[in-house]
Protein backbone atom coordinates (compact mmCIF):
# COMPACT_ATOMS: atom_id res chain seq x y z
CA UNK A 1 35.89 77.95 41.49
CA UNK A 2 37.03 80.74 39.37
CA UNK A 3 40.43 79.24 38.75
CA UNK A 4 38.57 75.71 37.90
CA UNK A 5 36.32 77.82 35.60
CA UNK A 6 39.34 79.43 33.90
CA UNK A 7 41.06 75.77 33.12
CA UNK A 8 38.10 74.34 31.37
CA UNK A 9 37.85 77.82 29.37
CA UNK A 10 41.97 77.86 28.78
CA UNK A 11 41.35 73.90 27.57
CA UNK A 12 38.34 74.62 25.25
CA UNK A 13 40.28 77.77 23.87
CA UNK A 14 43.43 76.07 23.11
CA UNK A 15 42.47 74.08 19.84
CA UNK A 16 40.42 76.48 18.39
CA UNK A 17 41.34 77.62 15.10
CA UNK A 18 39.57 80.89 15.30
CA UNK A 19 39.79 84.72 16.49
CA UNK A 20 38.38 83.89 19.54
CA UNK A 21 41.19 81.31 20.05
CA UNK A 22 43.41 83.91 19.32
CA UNK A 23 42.21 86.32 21.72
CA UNK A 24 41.76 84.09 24.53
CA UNK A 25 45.13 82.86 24.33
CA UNK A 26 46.45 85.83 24.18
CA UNK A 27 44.06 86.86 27.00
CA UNK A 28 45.52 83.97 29.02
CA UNK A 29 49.10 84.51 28.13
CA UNK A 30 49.67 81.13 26.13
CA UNK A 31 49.98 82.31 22.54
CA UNK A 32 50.59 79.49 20.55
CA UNK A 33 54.06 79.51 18.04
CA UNK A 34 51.35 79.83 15.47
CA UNK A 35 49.12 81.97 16.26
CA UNK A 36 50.88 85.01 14.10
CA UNK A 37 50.52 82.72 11.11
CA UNK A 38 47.06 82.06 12.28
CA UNK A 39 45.66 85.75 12.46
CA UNK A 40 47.20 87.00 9.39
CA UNK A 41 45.45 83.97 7.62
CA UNK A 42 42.28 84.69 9.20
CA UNK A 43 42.23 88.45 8.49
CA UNK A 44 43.40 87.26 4.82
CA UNK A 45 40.08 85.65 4.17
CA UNK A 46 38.13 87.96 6.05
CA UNK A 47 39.22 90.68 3.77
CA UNK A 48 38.45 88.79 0.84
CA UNK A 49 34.66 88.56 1.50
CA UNK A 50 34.81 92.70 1.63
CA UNK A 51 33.25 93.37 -2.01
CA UNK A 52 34.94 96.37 -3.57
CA UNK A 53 32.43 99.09 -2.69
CA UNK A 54 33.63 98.31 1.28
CA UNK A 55 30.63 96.34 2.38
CA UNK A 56 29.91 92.20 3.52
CA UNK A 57 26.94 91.23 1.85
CA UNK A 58 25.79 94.52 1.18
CA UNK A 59 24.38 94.65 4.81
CA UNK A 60 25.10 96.88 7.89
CA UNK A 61 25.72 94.10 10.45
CA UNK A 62 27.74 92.07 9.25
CA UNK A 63 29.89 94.52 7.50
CA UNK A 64 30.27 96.27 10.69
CA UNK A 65 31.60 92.72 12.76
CA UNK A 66 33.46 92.57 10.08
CA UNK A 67 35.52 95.83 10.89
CA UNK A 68 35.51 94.80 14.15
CA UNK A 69 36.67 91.28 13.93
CA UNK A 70 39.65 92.73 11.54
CA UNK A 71 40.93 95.05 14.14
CA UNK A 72 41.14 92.54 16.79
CA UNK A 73 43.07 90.46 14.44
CA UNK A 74 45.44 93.35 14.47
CA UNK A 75 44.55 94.99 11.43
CA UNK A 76 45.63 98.88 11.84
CA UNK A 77 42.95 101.62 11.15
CA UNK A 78 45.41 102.22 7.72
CA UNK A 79 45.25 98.95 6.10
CA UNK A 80 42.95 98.72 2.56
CA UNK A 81 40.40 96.30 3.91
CA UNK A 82 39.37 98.54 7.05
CA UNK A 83 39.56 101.95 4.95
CA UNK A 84 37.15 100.29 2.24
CA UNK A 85 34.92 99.30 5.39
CA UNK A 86 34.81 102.07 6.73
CA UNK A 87 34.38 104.28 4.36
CA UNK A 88 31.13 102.48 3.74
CA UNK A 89 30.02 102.43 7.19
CA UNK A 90 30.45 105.80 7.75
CA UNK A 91 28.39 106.89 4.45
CA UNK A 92 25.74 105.12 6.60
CA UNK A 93 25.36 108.17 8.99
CA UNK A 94 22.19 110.33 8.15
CA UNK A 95 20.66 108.12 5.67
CA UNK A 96 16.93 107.47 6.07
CA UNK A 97 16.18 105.05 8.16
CA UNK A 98 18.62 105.89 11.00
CA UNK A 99 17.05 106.06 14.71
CA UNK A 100 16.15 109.15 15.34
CA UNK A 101 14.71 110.68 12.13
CA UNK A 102 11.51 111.79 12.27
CA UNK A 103 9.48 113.23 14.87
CA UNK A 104 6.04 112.28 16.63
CA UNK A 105 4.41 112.95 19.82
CA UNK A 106 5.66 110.47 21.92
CA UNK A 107 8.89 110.64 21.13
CA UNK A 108 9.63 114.26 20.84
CA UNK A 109 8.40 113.54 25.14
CA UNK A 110 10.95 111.08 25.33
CA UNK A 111 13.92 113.31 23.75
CA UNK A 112 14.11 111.04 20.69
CA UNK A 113 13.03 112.07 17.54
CA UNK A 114 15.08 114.49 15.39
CA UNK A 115 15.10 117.56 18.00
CA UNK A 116 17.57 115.81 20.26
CA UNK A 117 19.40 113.22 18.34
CA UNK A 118 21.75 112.92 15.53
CA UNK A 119 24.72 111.22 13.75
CA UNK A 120 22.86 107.81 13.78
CA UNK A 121 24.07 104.94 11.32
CA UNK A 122 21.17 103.70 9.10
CA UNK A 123 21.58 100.24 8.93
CA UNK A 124 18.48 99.98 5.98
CA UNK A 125 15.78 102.07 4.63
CA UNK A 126 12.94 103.11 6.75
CA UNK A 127 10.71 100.39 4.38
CA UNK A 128 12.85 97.29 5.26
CA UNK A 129 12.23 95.30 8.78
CA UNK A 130 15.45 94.78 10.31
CA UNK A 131 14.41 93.20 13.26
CA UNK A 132 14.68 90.43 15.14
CA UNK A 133 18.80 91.00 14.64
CA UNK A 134 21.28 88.97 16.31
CA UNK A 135 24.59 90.81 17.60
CA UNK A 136 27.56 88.31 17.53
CA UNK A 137 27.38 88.21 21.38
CA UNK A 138 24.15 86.49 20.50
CA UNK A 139 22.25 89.16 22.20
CA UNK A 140 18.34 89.41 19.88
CA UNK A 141 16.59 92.99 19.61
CA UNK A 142 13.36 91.87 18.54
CA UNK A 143 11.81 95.31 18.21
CA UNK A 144 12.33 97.36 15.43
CA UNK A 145 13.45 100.82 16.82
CA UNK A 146 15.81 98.90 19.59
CA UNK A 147 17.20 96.90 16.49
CA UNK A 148 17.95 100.27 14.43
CA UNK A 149 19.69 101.94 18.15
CA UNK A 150 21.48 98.81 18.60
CA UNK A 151 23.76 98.31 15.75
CA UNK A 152 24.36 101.98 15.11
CA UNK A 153 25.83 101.94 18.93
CA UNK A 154 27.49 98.69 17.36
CA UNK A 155 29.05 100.67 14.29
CA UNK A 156 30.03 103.25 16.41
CA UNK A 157 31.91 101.07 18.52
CA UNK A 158 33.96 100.17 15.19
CA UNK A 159 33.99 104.31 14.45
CA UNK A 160 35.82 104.74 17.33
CA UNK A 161 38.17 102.20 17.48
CA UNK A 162 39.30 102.77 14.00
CA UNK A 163 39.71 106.35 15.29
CA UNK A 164 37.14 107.53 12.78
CA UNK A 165 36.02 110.16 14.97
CA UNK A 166 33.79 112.64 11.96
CA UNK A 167 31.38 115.40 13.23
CA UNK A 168 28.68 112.83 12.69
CA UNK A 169 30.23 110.29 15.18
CA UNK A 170 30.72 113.37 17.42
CA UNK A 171 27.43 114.07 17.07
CA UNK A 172 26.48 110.31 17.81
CA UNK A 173 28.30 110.43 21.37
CA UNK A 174 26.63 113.79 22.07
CA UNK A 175 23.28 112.12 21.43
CA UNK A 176 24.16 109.06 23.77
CA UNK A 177 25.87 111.06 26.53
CA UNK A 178 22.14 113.58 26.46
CA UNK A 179 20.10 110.38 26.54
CA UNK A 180 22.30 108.71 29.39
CA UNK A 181 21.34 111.30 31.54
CA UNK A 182 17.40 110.21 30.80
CA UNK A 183 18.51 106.79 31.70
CA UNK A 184 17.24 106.45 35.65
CA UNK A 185 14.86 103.74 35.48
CA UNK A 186 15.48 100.23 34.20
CA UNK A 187 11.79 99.88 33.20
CA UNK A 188 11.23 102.96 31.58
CA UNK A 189 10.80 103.88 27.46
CA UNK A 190 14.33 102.39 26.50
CA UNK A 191 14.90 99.00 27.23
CA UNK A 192 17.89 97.86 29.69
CA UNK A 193 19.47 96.54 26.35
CA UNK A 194 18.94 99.30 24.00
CA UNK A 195 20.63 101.28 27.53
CA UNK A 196 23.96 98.75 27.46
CA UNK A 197 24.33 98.95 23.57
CA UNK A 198 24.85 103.06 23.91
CA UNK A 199 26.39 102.56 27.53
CA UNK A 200 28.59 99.77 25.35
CA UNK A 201 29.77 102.77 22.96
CA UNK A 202 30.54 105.32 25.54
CA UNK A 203 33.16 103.29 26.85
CA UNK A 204 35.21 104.04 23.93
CA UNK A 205 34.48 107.91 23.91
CA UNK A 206 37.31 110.74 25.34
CA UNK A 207 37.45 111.94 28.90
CA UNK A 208 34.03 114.90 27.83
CA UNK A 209 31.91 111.44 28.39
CA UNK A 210 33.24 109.91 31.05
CA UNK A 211 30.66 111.63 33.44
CA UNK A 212 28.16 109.44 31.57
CA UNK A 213 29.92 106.20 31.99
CA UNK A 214 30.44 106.59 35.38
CA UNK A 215 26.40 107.54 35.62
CA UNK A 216 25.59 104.27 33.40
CA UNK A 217 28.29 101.87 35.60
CA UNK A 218 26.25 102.99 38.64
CA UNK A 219 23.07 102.54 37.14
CA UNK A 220 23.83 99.24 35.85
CA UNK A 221 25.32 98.16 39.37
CA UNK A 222 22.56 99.92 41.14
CA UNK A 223 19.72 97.53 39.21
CA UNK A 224 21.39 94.22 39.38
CA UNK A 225 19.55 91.77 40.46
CA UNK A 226 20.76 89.29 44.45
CA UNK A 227 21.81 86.64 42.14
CA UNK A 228 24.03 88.40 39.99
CA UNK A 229 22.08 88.92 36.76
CA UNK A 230 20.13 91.97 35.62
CA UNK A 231 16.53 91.63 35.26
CA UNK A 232 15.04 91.65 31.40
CA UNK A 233 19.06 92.09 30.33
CA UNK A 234 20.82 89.51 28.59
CA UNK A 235 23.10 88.41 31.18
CA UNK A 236 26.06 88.05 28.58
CA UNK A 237 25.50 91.35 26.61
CA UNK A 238 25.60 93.47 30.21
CA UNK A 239 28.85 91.37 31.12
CA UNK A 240 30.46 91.71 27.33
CA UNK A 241 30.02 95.93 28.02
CA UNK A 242 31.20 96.32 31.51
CA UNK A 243 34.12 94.18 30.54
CA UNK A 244 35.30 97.25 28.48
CA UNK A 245 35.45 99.77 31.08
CA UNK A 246 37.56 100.15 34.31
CA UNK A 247 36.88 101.64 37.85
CA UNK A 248 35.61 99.69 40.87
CA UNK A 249 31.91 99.91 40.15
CA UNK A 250 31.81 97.58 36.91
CA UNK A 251 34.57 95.36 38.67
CA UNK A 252 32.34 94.99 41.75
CA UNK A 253 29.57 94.23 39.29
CA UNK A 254 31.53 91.71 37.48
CA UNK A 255 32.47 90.24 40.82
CA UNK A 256 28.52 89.76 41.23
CA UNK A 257 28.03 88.24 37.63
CA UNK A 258 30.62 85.58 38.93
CA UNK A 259 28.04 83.12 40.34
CA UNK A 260 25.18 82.73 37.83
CA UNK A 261 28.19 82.79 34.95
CA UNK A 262 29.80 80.10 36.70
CA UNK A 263 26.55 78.70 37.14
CA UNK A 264 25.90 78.89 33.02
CA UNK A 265 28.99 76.80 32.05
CA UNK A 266 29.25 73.27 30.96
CA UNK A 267 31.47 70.16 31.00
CA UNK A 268 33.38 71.74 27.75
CA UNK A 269 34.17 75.20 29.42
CA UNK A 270 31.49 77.37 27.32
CA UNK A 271 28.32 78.35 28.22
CA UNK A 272 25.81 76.82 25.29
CA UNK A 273 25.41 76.90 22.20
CA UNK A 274 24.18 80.48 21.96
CA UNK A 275 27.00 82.27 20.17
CA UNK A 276 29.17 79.64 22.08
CA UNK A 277 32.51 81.30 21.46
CA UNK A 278 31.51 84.88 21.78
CA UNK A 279 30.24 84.48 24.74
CA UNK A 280 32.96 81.83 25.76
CA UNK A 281 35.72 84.59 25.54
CA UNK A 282 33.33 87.16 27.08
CA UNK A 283 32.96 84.67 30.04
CA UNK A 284 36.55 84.71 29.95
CA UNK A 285 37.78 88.12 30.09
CA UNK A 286 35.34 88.60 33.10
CA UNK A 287 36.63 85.51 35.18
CA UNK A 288 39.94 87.02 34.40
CA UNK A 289 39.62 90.70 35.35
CA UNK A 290 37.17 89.00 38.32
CA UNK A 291 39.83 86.57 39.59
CA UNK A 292 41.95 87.12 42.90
């Protein structure tokens, strides 16, 4: 079933014009003759939408996607486009209206308030509602603070990978690596979302956090559910962050997922129309790494 699952994905990839295209050919090891032409067209007119002070829009989200949708295009840490965004991104860190700020009762109880956290991108002011956001593996956070935790675990994701590691991102890590240790019950004051976006940016941290991926892999396997999915988790978003770490325990967890995903796609290989190539190549990479 996994192999049949892999054709119709390999089949809907094929034509498709896109980064995901790219990636999941290059995934499945059937780059097409022009594909190179492809990316550096792509990442041509995604860095032309990058106004000159670094930012998309003037907005943390999608300026952040786009950092990370220019890297997997190729784009090195170096090139103009990704230093502008950057830059920008990173001027985010310690602004008002970053998670964290601010202290109150209940959470100074729950470690989360200014006394224990730091290094936290602001995506907006304090005074502006982010929420309900949409991350590009279609994952909602509908909640305000979970939106605000959410994509500055997203931009630190891009931080990382553009090796953009600052005392502030250091700072960030050290934050999610105290909090992971907190993490022990999938009900408890942090959602099991808000728990895979930090768990999400961990797996791109050095060897000093590796105790607290290994903690979150077990927790994650520990709480998932006899049919393969993880109870009030989207089922895509848990997938999409175990697929970037290694070890046994998030491959026997992916090895789980492989029902109820298999389950989710259609006639046309995806799996709706919920951010249908997102989670199309997240699908992907999991029946891949999942496969015998």
């Amino acid at each position: 079933m996994i192999k049949a699952a892999i054709e119709r994905l390999t089949l809907y990839f094929d034509p498709q014009q896109t980064r995901q295209g790219l990636l999941a050919r290059a995934a499945l090891g059937r780059s097409a003759p022009g594909d190179p032409a492809l990316s550096l067209r792509l990442a041509g007119e995604l860095s032309a939408a990058i106004r000159p002070d670094g930012s998309v829009g003037a907005a943390a989200l999608p300026t952040i996607w786009r950092a990370h949708e220019l890297m997997d295009l190729g784009l090195p840490a170096s090139a103009p486009p990704l230093v502008r965004v950057m830059s920008w991104l990173l001027g985010l860190q310690g602004k008002p209206g970053a998670f964290g700020q601010g202290c109150e009762r209940v959470r100074h109880a729950h470690r989360t308030c200014e006394h224990f956290v730091g290094g936290f991108f602001a995506p907006a002011p304090p005074e502006q509602r982010l929420a309900p956001v949409t991350l590009p593996s279609g994952k909602v956070f509908r909640a305000e603070p979970a939106a605000r935790f959410a994509i500055s675990c997203f931009a630190l994701r891009a931080a990382l990978r553009a090796g953009k590691v600052t005392q502030p991102v250091r700072q960030h890590l050290l934050s999610l690596s105290a909090l992971a240790a907190q993490w022990t019950d999938w009900s408890s004051y942090f959602a099991p979302d808000m728990v895979i976006s930090g768990f999400h940016a961990l797996t791109l941290a050095g060897p000093e956090h590796r105790e607290a991926v290994d903690h979150l892999v077990e927790f994650i396997a520990a709480h998932q559910a006899e049919d393969g999915g993880w109870p009030s988790a989207d089922f895509f978003h848990v997938l999409h962050a175990l697929n970037a770490v290694g070890g046994d325990s998030a491959l026997g967890a992916i090895r789980r997922a492989i029902p109820p995903l298999l389950a989710r796609q259609r006639e046309d290989g995806a799996f709706g129309s919920n951010a249908r190539q997102e989670r199309a190549l997240i699908g992907l990479r999991a029946l891949l790494r999942a496969a015998p």
